[in-house]
Structure formats: C-alpha cells, structure tokens
Protein backbone atom coordinates (compact mmCIF):
# COMPACT_ATOMS: atom_id res chain seq x y z
CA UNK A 1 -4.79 10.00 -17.75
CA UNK A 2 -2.60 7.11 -19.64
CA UNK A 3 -3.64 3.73 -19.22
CA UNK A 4 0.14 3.02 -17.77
CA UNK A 5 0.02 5.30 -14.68
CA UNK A 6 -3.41 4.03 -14.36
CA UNK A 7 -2.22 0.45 -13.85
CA UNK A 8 0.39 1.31 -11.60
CA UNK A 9 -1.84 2.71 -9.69
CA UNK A 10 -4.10 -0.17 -9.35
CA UNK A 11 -1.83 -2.92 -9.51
CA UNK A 12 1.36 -2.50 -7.22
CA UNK A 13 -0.55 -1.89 -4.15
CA UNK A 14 -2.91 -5.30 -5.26
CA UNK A 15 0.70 -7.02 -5.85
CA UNK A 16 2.45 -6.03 -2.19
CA UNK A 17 -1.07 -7.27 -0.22
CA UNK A 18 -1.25 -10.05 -2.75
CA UNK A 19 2.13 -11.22 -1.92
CA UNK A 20 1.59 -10.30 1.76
CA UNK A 21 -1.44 -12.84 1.47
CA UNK A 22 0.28 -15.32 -0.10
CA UNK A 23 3.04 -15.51 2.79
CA UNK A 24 0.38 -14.82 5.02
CA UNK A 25 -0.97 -18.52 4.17
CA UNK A 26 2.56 -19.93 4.04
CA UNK A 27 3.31 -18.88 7.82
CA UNK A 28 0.06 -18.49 9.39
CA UNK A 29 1.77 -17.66 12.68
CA UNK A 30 3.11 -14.19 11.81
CA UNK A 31 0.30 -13.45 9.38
CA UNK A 32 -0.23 -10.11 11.24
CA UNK A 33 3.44 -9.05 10.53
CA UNK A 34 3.18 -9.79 7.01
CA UNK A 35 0.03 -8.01 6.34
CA UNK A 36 1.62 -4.83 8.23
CA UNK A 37 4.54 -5.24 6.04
CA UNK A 38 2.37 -5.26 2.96
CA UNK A 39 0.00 -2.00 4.01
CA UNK A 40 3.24 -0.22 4.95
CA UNK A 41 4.56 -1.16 1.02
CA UNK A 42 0.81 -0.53 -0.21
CA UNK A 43 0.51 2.94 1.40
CA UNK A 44 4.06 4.21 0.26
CA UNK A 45 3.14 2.98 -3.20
CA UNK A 46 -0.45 4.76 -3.42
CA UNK A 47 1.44 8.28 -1.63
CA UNK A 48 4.47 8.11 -3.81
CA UNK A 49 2.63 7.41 -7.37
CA UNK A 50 0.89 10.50 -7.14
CA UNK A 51 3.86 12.32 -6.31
CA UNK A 52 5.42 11.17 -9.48
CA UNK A 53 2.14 12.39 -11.16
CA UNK A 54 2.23 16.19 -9.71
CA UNK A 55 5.65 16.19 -10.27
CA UNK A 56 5.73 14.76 -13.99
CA UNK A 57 9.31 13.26 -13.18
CA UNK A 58 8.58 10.97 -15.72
CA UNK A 59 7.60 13.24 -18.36
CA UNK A 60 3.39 13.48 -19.19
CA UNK A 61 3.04 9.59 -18.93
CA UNK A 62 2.92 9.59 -15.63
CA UNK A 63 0.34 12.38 -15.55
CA UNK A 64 -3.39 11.78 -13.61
CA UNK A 65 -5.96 14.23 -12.91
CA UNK A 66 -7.01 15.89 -9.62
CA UNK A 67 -9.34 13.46 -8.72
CA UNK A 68 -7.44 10.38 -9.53
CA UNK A 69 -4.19 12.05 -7.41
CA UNK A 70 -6.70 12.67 -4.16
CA UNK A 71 -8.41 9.15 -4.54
CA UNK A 72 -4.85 8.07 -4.46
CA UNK A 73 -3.67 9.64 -1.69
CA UNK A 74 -6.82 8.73 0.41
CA UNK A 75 -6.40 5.26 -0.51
CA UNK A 76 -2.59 5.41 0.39
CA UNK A 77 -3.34 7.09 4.21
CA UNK A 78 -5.70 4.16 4.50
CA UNK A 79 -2.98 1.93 4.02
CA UNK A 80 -0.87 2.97 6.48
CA UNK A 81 -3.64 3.34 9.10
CA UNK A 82 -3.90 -0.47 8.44
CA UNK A 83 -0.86 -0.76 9.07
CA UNK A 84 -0.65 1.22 11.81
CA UNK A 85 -3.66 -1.08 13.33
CA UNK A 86 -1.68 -4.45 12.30
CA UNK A 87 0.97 -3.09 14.15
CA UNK A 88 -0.86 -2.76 17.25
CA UNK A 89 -2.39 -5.80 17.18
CA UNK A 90 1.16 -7.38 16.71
CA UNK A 91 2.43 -5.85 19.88
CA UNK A 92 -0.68 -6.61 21.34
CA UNK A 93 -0.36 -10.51 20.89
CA UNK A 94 3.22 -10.42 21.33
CA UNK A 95 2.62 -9.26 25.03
CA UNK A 96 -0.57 -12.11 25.40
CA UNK A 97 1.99 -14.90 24.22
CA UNK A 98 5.11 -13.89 26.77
C-alpha cells in the first residue's frame, strides 16, 4: 500500500470529527448535532476510500490490501452507527426540551 492512500485513510475521518469537535466546543448547545454531522462525513469517508481502492479509479496509488480495505470498511459502519446513535439522542433531547 502507498503511504498517500494510507494517509487518507487515517486522516480525513480524524479531520471531519476534529472539526466536528472543534464546533462542538464553540456551540456547546448543539454539540450532539455536530458530532452526528461529523460521524455521518467520517463513515462516508472510511466506505468510499476503499471503494476508490477496489476500484483503482485513481490508477495503483490508490491501491490497499485486503485487510486494510475490510479494517476500513469496519471502521466506516462504525461511524455511521455513531451517528445513527447521535441522532437518536438528538431527537431524544429535542422531545425532553419542548
């Protein structure tokens, strides 16, 4: 595997939750919102990457091995589970607060 698609890998999903943290601190008060936001943009990221890996769009620099692609993909589903969990709590205080 390249170092490139390696980095990708690791550091656009750590850039959407680190931006999603950052806001987070900025407007406590929809903190949950924002982190849902930044799983949702995490997952996508970690399912589409490998995509582009299988795929080669992007010729053999974009190219990972089996295991990398499936830790990948894992990762990405837990992202969106996250999400999925942020957005319940979200509806779940909306309905407490009106």
């Amino acid at each position: 595997m390249t170092d490139l698609f390696d980095s990708l890998l690791v550091l656009l999903p750590l850039v959407a939750l680190g931006h999603a943290a950052y806001r987070a601190f900025l407007n406590p008060d929809d903190a949950t919102g924002i982190f849902r936001r930044g799983f949702l943009a995490s997952g996508v990221v970690l399912l589409l990457l490998p995509l582009v890996g299988v795929v080669q769009i992007f010729g053999r620099g974009f190219s990972a091995g089996p295991e990398t692609l499936d830790t990948a993909v894992k990762a990405g589903f837990g992202m969106l589970i996250a999400a999925l969990v942020c957005a319940v709590v979200e509806r779940r205080q909306s309905r407490h607060q009106g």
